[in-house]
Protein backbone atom coordinates (compact mmCIF):
# COMPACT_ATOMS: atom_id res chain seq x y z
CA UNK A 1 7.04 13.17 7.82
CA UNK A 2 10.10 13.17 10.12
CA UNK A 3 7.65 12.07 13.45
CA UNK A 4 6.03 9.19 11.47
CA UNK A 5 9.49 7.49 12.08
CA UNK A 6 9.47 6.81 15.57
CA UNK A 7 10.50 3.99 17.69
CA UNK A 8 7.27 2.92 18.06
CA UNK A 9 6.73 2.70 14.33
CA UNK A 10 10.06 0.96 14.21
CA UNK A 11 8.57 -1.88 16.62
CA UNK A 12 5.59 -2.42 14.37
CA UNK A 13 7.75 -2.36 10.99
CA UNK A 14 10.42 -5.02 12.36
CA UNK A 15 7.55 -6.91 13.22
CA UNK A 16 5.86 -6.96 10.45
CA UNK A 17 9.29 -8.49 8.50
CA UNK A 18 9.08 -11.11 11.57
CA UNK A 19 6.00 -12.72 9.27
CA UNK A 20 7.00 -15.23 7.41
CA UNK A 21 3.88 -16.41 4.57
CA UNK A 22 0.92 -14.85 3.63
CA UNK A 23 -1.12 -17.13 6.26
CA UNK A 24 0.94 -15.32 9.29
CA UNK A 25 0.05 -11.84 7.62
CA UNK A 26 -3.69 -12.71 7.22
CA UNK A 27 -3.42 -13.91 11.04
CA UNK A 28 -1.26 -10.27 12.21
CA UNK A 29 -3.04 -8.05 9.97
CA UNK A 30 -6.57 -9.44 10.74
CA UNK A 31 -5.70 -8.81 14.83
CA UNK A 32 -4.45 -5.25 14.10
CA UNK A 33 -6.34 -3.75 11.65
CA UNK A 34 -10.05 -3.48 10.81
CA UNK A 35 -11.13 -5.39 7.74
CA UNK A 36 -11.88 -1.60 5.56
CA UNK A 37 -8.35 -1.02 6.91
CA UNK A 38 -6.32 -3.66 4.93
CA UNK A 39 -8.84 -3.69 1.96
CA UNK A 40 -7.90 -0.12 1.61
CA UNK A 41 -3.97 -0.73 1.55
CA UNK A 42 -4.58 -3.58 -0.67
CA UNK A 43 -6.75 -1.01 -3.15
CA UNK A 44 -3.95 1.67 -2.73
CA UNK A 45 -0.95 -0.92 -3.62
CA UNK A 46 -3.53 -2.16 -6.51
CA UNK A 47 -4.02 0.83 -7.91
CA UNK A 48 -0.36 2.13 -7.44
CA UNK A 49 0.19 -1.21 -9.50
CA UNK A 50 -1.83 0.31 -12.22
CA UNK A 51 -1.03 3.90 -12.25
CA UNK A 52 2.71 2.77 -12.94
CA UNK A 53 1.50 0.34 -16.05
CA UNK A 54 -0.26 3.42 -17.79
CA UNK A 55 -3.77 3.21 -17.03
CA UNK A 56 -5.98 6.16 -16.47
CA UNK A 57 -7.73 8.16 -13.49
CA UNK A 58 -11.05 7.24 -15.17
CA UNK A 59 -9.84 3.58 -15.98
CA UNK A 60 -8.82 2.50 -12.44
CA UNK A 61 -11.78 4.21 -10.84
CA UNK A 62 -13.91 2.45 -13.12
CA UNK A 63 -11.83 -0.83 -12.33
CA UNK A 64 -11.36 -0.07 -8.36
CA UNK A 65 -13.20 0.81 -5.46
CA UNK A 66 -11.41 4.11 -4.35
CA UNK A 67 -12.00 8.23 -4.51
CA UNK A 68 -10.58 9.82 -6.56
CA UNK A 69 -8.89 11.61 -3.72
CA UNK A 70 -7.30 8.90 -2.84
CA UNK A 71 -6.26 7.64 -6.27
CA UNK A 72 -4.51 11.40 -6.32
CA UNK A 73 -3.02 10.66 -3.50
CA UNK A 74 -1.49 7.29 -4.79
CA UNK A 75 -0.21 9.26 -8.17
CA UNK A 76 1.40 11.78 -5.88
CA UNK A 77 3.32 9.11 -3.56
CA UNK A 78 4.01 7.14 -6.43
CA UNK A 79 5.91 10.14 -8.66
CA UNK A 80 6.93 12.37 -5.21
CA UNK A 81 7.27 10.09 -2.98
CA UNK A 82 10.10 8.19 -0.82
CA UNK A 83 10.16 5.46 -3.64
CA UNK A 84 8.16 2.57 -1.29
CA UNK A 85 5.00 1.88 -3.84
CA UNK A 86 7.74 1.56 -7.04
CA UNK A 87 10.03 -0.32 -4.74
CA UNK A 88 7.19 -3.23 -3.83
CA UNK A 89 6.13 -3.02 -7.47
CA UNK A 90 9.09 -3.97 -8.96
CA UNK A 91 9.74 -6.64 -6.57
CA UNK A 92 6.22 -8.49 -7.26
CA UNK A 93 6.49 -8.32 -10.68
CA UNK A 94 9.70 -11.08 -10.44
């Protein structure tokens, strides 16, 4: 994923940690993303969240709107990945 860093992704990320509450994020994320856009991050980070505190395939697609597909996806970021969904986890759970 070498050309998903970019400069132009580096303008959006440093501007995203320019918000500062969860009202400013509602008011950014609402102008530049559709609604199904952010409902799906949110579903990803959820089920991240639950992947990482044992549950099941069958137990989180039962619990969440998302494809399995996509739940595989999660699991696969989450153990292979660059370390961001285990990063944010541990940081909420303080």
């Amino acid at each position: 994923m070498n050309n998903f860093r970019n400069e132009s992704n580096d303008k959006l990320f440093r501007a995203i940690l320019e918000l500062k509450n969860v009202n400013e994020c509602y008011n950014f994320f609402e102008d530049i993303c559709t609604y199904k856009e952010i409902e799906s991050m949110a579903v990803r980070l959820e089920s991240a969240k639950l992947l990482d505190r044992g549950f099941t395939y069958e137990e989180i697609l039962k619990k969440l709107e998302i494809s399995s597909a996509t739940l595989s996806r999660v699991s696969r970021s989450l153990k292979y990945g660059p370390g961001g969904y285990k990063m944010i986890i541990d940081r909420v759970k303080k």
